[in-house]
PDB file of N, CA and C in Angstrom:
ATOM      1  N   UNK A   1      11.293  22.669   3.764  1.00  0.00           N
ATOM      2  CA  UNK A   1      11.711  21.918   2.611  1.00  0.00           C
ATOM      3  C   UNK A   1      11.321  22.636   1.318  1.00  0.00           C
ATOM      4  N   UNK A   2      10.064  23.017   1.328  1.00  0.00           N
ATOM      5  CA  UNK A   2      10.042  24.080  -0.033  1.00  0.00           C
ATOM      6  C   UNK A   2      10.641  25.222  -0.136  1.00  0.00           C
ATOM      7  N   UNK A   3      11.210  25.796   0.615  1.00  0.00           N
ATOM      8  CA  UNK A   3      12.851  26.462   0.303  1.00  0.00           C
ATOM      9  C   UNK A   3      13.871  25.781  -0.451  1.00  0.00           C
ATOM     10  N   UNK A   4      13.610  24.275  -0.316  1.00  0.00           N
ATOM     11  CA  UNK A   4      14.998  24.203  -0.743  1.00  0.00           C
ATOM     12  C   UNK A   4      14.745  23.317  -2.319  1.00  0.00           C
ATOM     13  N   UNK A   5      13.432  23.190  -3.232  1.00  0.00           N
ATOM     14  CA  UNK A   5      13.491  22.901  -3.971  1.00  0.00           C
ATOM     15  C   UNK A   5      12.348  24.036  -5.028  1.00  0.00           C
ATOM     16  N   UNK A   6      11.348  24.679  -3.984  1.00  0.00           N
ATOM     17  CA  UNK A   6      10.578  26.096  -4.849  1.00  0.00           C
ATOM     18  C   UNK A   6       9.193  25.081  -5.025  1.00  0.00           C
ATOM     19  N   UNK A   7       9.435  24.042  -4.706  1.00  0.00           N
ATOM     20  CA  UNK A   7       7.692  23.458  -5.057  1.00  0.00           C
ATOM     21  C   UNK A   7       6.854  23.670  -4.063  1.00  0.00           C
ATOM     22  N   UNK A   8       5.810  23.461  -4.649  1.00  0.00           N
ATOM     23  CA  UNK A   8       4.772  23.706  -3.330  1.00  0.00           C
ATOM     24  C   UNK A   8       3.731  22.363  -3.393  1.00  0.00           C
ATOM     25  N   UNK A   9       3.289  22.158  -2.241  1.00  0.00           N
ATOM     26  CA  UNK A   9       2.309  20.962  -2.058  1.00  0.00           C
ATOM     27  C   UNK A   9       1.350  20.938  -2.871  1.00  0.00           C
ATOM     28  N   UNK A  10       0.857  19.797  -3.360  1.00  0.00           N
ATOM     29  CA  UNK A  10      -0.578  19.622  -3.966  1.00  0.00           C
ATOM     30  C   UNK A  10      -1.612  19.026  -3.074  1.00  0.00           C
ATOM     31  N   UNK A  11      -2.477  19.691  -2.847  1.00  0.00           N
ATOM     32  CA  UNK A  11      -3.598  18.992  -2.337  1.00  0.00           C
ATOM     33  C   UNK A  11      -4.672  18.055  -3.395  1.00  0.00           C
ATOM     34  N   UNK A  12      -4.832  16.785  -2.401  1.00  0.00           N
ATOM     35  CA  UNK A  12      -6.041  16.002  -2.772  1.00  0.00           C
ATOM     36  C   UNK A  12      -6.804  15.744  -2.150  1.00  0.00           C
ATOM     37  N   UNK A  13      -8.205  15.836  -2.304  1.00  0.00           N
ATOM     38  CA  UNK A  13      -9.462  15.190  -2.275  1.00  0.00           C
ATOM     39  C   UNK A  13      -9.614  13.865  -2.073  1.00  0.00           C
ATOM     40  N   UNK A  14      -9.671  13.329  -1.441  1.00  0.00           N
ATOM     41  CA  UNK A  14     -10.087  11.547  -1.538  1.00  0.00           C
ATOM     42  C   UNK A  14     -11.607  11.763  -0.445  1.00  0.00           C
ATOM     43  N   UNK A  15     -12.287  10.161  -1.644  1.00  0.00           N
ATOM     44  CA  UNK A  15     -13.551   9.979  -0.846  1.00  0.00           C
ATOM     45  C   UNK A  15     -13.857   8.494  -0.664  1.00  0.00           C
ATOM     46  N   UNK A  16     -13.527   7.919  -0.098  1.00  0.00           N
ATOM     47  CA  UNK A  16     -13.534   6.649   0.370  1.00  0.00           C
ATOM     48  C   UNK A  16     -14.346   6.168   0.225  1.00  0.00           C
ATOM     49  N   UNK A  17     -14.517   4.939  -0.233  1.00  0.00           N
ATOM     50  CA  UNK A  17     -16.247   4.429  -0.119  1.00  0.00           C
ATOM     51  C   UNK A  17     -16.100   3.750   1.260  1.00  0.00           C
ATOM     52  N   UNK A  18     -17.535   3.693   1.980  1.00  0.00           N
ATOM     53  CA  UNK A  18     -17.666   2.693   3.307  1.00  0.00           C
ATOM     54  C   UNK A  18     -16.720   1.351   3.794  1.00  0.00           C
ATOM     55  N   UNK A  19     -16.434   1.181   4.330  1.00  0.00           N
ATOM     56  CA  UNK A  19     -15.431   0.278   4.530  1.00  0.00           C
ATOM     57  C   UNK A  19     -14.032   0.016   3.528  1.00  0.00           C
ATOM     58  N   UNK A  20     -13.557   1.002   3.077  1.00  0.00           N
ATOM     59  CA  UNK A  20     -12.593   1.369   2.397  1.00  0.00           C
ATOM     60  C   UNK A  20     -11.434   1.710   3.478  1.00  0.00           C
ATOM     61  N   UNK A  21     -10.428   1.142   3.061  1.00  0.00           N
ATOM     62  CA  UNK A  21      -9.097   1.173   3.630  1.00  0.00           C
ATOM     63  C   UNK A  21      -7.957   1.898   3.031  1.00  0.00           C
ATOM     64  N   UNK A  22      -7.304   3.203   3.977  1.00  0.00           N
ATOM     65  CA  UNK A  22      -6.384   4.134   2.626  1.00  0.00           C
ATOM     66  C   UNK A  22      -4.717   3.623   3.425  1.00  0.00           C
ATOM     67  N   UNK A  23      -3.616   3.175   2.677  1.00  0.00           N
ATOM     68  CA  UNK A  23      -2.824   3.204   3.762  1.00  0.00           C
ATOM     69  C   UNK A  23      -1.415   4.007   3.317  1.00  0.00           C
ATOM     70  N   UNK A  24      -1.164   4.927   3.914  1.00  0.00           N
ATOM     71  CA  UNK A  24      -0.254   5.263   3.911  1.00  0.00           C
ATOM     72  C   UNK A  24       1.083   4.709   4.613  1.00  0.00           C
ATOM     73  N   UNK A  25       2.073   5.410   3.743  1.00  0.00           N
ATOM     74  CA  UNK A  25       3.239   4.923   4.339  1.00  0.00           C
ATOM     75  C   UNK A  25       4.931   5.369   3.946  1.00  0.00           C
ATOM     76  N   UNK A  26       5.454   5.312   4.751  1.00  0.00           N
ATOM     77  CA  UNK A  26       7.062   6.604   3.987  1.00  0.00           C
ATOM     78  C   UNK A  26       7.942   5.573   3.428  1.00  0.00           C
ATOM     79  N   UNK A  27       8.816   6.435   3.165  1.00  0.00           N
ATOM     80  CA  UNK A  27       9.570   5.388   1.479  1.00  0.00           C
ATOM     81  C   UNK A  27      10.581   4.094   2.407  1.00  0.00           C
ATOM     82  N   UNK A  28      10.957   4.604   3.816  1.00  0.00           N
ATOM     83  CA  UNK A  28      11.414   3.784   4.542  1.00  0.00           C
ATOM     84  C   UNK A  28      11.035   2.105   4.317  1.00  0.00           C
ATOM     85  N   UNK A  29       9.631   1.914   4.401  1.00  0.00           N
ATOM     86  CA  UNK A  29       8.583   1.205   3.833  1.00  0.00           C
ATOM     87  C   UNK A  29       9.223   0.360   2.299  1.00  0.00           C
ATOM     88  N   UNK A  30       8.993   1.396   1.871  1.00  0.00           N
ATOM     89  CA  UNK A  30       8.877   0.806   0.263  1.00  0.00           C
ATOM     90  C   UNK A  30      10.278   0.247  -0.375  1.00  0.00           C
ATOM     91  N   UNK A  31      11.329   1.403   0.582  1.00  0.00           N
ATOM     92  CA  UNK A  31      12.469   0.751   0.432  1.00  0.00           C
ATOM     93  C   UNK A  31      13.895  -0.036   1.137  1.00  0.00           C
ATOM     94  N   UNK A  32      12.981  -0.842   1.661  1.00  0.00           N
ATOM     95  CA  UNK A  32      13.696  -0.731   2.447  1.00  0.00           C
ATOM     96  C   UNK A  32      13.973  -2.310   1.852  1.00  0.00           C
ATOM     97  N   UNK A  33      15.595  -2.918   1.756  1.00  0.00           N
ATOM     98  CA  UNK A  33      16.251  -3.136   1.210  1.00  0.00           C
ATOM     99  C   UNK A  33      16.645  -4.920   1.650  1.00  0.00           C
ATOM    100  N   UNK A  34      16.837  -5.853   1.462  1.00  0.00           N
ATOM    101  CA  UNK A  34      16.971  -6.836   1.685  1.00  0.00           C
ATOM    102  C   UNK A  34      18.705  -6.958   1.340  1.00  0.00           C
ATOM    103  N   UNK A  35      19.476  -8.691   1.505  1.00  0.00           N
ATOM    104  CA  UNK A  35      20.667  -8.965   1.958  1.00  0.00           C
ATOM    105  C   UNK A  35      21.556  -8.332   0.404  1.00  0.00           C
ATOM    106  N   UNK A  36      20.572  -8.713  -0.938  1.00  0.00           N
ATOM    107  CA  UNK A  36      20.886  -8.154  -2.641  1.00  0.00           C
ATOM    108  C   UNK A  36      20.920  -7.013  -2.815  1.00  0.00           C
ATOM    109  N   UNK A  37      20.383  -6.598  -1.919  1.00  0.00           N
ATOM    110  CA  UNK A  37      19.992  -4.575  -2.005  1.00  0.00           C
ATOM    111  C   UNK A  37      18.516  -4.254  -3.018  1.00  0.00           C
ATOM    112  N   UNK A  38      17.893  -5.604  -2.417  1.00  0.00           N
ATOM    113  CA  UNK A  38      16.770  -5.475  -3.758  1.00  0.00           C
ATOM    114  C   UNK A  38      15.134  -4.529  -2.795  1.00  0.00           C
ATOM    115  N   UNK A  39      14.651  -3.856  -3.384  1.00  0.00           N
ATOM    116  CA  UNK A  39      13.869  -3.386  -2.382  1.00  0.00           C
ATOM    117  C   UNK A  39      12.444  -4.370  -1.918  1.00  0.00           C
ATOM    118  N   UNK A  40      11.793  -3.794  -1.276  1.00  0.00           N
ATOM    119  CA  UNK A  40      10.642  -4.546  -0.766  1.00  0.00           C
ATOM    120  C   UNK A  40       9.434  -4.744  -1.932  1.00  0.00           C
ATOM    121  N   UNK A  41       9.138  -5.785  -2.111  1.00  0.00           N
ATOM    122  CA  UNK A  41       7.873  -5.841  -2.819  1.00  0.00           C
ATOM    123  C   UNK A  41       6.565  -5.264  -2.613  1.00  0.00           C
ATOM    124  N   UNK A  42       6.637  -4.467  -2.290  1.00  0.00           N
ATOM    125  CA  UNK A  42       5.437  -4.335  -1.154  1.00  0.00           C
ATOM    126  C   UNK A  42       4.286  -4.189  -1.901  1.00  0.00           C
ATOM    127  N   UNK A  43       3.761  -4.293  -2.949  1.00  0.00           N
ATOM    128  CA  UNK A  43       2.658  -4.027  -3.864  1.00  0.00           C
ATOM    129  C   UNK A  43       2.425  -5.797  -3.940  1.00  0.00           C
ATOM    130  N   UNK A  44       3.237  -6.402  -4.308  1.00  0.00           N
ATOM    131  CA  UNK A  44       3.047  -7.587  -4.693  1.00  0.00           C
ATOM    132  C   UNK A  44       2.834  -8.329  -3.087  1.00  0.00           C
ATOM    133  N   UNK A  45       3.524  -8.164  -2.118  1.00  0.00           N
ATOM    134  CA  UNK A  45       3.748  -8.351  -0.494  1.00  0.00           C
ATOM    135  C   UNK A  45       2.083  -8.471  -0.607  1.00  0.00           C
ATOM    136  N   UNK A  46       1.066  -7.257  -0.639  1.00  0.00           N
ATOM    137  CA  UNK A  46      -0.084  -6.601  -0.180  1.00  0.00           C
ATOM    138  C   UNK A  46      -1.043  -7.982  -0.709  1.00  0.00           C
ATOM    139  N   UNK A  47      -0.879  -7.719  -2.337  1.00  0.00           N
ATOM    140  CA  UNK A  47      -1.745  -8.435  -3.157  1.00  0.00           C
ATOM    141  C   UNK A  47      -1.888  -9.863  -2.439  1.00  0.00           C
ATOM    142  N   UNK A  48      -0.411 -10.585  -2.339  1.00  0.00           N
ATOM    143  CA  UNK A  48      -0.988 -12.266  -1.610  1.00  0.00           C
ATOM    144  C   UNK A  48      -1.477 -12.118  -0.815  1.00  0.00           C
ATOM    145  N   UNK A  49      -0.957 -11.404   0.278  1.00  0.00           N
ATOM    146  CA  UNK A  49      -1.619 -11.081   1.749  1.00  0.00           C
ATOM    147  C   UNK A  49      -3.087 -10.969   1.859  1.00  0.00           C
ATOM    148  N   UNK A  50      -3.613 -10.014   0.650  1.00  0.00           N
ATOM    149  CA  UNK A  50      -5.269  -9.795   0.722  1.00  0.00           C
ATOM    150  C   UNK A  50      -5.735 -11.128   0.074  1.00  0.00           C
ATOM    151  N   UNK A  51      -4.948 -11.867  -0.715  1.00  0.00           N
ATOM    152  CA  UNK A  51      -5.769 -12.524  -1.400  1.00  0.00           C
ATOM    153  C   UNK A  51      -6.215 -14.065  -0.615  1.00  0.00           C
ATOM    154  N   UNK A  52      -4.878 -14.356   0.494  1.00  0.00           N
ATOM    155  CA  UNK A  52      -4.700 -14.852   1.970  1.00  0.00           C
ATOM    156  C   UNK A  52      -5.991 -14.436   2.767  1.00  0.00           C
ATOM    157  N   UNK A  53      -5.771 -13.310   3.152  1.00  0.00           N
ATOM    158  CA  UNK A  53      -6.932 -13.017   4.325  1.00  0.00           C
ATOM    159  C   UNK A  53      -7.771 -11.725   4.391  1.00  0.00           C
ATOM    160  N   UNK A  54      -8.964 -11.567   3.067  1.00  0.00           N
ATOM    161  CA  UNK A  54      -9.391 -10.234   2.831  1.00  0.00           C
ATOM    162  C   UNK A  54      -9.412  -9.734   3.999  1.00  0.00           C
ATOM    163  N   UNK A  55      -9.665 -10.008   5.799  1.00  0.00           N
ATOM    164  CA  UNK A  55      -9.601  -9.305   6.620  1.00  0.00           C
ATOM    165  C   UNK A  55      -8.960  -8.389   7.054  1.00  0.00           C
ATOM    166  N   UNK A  56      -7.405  -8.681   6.428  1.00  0.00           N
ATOM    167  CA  UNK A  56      -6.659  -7.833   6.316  1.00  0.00           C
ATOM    168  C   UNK A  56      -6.707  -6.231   6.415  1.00  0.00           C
ATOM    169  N   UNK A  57      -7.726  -6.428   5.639  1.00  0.00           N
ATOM    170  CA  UNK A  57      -7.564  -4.443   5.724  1.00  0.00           C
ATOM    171  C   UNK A  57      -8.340  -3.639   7.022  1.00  0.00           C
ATOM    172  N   UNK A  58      -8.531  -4.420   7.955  1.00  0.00           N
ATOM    173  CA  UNK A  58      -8.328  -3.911   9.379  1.00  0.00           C
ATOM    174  C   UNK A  58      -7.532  -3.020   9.717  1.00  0.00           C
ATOM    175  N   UNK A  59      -7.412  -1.696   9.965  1.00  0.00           N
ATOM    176  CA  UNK A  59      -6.557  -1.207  10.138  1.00  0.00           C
ATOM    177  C   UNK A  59      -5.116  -1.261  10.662  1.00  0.00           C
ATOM    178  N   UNK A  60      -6.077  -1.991  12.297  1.00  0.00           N
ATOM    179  CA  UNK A  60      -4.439  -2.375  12.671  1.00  0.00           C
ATOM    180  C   UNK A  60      -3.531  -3.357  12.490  1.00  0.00           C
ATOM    181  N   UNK A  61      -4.294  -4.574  11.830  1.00  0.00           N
ATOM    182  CA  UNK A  61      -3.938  -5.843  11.353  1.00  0.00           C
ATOM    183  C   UNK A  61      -2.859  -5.154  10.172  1.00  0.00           C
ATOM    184  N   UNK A  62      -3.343  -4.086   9.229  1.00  0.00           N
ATOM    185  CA  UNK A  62      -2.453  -3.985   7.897  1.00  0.00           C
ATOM    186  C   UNK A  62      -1.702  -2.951   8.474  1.00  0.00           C
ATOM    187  N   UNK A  63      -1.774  -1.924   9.470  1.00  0.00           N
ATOM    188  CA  UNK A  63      -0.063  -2.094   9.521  1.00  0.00           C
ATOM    189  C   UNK A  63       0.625  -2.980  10.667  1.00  0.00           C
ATOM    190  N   UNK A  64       0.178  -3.773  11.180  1.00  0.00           N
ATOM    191  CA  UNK A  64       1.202  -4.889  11.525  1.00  0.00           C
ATOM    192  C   UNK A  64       1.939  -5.443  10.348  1.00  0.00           C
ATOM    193  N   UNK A  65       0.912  -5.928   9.835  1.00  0.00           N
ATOM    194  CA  UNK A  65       1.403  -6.914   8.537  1.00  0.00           C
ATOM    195  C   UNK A  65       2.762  -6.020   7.815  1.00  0.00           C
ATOM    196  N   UNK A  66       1.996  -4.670   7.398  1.00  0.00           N
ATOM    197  CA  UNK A  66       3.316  -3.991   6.429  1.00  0.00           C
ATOM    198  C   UNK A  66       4.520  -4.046   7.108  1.00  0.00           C
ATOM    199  N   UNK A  67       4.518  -3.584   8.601  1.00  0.00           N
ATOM    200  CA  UNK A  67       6.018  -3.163   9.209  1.00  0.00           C
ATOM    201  C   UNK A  67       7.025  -4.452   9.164  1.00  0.00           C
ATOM    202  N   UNK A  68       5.713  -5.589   9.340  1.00  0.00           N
ATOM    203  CA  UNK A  68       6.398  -7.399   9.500  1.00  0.00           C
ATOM    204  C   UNK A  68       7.127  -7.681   8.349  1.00  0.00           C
ATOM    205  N   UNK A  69       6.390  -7.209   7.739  1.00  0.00           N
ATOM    206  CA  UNK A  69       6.809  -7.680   5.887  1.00  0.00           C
ATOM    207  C   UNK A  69       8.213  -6.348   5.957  1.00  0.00           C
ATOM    208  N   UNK A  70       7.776  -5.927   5.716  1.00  0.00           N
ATOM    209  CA  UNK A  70       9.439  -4.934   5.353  1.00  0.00           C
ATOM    210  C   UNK A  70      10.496  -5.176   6.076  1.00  0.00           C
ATOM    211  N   UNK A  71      10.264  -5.724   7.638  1.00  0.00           N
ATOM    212  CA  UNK A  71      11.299  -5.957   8.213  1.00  0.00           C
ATOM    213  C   UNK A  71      11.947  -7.191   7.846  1.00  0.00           C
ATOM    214  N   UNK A  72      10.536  -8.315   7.914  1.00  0.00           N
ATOM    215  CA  UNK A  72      11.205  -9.525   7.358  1.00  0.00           C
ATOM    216  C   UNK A  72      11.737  -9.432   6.097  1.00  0.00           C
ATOM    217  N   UNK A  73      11.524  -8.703   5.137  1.00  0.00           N
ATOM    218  CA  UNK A  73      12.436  -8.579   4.136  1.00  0.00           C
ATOM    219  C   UNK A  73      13.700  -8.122   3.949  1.00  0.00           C
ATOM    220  N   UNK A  74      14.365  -7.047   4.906  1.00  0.00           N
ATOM    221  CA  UNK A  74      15.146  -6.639   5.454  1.00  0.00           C
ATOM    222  C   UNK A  74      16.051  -7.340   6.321  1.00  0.00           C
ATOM    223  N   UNK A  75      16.032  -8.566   6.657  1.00  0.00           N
ATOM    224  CA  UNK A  75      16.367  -9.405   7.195  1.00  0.00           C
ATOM    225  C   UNK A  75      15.968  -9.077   8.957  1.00  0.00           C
ATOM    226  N   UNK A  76      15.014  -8.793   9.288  1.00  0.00           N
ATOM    227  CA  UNK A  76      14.629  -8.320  10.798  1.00  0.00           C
ATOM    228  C   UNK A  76      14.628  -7.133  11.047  1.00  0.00           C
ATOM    229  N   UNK A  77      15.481  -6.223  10.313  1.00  0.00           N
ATOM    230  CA  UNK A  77      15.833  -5.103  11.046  1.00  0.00           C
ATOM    231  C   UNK A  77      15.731  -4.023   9.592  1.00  0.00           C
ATOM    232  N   UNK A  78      14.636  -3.015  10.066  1.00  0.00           N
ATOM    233  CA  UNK A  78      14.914  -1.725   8.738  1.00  0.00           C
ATOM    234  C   UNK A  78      15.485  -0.626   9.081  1.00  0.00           C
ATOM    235  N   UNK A  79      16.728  -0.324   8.160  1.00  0.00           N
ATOM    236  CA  UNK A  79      17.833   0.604   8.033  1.00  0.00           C
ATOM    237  C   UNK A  79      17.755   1.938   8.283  1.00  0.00           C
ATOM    238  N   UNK A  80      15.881   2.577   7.928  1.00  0.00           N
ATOM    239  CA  UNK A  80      15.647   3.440   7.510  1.00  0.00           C
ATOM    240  C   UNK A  80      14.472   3.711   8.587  1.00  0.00           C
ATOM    241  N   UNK A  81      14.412   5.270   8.934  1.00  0.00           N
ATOM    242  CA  UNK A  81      13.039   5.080  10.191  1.00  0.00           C
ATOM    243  C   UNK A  81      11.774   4.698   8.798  1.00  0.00           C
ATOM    244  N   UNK A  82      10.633   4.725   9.370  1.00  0.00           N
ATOM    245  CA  UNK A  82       9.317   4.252   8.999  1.00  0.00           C
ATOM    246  C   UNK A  82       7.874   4.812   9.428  1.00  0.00           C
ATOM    247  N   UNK A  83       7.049   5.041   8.654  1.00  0.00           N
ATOM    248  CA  UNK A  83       5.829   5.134   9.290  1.00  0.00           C
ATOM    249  C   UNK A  83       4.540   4.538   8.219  1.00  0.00           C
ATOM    250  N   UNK A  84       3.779   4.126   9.204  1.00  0.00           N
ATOM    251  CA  UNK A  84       2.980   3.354   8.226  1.00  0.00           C
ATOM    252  C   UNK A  84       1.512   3.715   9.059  1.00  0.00           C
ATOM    253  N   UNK A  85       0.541   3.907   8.298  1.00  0.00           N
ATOM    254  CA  UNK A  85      -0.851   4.560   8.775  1.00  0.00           C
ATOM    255  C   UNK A  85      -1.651   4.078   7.746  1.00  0.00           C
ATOM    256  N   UNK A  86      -3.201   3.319   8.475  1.00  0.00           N
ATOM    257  CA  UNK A  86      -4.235   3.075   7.699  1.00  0.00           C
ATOM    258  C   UNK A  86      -5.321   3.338   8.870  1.00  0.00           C
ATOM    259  N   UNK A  87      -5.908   3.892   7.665  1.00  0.00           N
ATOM    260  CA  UNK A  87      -7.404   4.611   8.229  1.00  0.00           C
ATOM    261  C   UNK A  87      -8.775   3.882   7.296  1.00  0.00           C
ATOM    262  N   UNK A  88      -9.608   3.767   7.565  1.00  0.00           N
ATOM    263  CA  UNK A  88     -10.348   2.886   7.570  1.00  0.00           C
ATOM    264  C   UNK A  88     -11.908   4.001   7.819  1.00  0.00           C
ATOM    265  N   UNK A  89     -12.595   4.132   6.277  1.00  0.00           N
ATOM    266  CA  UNK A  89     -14.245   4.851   6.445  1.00  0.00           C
ATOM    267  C   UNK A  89     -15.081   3.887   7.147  1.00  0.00           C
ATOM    268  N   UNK A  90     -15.748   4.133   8.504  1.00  0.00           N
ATOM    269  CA  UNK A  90     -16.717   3.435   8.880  1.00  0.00           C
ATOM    270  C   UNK A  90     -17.646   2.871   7.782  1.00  0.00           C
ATOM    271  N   UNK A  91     -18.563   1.824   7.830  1.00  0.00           N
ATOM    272  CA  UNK A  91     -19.700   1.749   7.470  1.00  0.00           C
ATOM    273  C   UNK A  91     -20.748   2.273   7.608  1.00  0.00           C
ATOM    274  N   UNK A  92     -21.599   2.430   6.887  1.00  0.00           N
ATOM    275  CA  UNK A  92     -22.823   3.574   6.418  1.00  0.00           C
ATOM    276  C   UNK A  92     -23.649   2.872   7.224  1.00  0.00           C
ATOM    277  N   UNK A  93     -23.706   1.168   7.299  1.00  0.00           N
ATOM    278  CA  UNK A  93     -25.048   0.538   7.998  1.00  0.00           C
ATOM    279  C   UNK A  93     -25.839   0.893   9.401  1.00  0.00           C
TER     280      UNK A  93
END
């Protein structure tokens, strides 16, 4: 792919604090499109959700939740493939 636009990757650094949750996820995700063509909320999706059940950021609990949410927004089914990954820093205790 950097053939075909001349950019090159940036690397980052991230340092998680202890029980910190990072989640990635591809635009499939973010856009993926409901019956209006309106895309997924998914920032706002996240926010009730945590504010629902801080447990949430369980790893595997949040990406259940994300893939549920995009699909159910999508009306069941997303158009676009997907990947969604959260990793999770142990605790220091």
């Amino acid at each position: 792919m950097f053939e075909l636009t001349g950019a090159r990757p940036v690397g980052r650094s991230l340092s998680p604090a202890a029980d910190e949750t990072l989640l990635l996820y591809s635009d499939g995700v973010a856009e993926a499109r409901d019956g209006n063509g309106d895309f997924h909320p998914l920032r706002e999706d996240l926010a009730a959700a945590l504010r629902e059940d801080p447990g949430l950021t369980e790893p595997r609990r949040l990406v259940a939740h994300v893939r549920s949410a995009a699909a159910l927004h999508a009306g069941g089914r997303l158009a676009d493939d997907t990947t969604v990954l959260a990793v999770r820093r142990a605790s220091t205790r």
